[in-house]
C-alpha atoms as a PDB file:
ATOM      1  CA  UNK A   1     100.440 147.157  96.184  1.00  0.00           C
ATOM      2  CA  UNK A   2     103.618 149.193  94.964  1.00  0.00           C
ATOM      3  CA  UNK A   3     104.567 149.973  98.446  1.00  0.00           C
ATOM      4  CA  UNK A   4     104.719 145.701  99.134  1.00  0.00           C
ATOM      5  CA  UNK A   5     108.327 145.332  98.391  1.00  0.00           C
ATOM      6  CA  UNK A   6     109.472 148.739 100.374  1.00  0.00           C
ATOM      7  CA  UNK A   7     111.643 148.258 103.770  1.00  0.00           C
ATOM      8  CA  UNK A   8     110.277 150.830 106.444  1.00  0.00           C
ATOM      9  CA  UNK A   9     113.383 150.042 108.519  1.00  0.00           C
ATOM     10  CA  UNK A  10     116.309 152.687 107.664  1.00  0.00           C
ATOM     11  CA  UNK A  11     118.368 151.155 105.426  1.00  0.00           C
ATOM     12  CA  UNK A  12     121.351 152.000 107.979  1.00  0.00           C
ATOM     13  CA  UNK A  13     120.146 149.791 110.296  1.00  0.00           C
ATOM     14  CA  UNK A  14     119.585 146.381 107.993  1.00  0.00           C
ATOM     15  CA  UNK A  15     122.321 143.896 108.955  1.00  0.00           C
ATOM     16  CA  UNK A  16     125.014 143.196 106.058  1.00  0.00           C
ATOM     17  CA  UNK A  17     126.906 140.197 105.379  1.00  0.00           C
ATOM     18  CA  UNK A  18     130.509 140.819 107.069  1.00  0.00           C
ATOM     19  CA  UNK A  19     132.930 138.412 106.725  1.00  0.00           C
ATOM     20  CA  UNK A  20     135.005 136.221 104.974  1.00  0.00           C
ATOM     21  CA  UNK A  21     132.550 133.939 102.739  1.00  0.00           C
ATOM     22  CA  UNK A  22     135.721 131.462 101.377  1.00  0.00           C
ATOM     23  CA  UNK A  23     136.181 130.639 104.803  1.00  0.00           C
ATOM     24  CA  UNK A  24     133.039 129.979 106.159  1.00  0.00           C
ATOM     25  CA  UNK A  25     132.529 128.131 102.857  1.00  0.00           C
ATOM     26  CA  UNK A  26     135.548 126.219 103.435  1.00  0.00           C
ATOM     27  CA  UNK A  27     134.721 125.956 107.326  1.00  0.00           C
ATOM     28  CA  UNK A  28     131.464 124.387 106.438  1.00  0.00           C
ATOM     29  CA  UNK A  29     133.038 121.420 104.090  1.00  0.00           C
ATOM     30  CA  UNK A  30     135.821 121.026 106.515  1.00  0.00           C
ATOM     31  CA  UNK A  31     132.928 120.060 109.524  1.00  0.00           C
ATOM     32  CA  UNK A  32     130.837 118.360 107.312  1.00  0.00           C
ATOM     33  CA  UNK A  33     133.647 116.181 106.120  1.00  0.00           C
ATOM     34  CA  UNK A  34     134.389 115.241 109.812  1.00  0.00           C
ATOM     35  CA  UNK A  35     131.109 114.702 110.790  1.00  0.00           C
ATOM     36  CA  UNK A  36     130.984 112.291 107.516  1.00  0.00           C
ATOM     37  CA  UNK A  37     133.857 110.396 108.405  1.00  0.00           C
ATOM     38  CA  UNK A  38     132.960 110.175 112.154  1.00  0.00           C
ATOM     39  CA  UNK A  39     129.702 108.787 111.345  1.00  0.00           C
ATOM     40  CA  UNK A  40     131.440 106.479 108.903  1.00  0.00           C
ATOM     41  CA  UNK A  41     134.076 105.174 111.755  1.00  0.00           C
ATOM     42  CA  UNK A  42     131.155 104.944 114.430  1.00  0.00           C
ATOM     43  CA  UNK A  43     129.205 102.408 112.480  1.00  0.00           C
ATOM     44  CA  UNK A  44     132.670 100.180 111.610  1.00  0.00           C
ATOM     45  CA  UNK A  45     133.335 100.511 115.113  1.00  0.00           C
ATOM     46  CA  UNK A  46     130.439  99.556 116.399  1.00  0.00           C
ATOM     47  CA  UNK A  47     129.151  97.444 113.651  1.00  0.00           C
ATOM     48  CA  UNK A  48     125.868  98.622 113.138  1.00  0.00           C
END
């Protein structure tokens, strides 16, 4: 049971987070708040 945790892939090889995380953070809000309002504007439009 020790060995349960341990990674047999070389640690080399184990994909890191690259990146700019404030962006994609922001990124995410920024489509989510369209999406938001979109929805919002489809159902005045269309009154449903």
């Amino acid at each position: 049971m020790s060995q349960h945790w341990k990674h047999i892939a070389d640690p080399n090889e184990i994909m890191r987070a690259t990146g700019h995380p404030e962006l994609e953070y922001a990124a995410g809000w920024t489509i989510a708040g369209i999406v938001t309002l979109g929805a919002i504007v489809a159902a005045w439009v269309f009154a449903i």
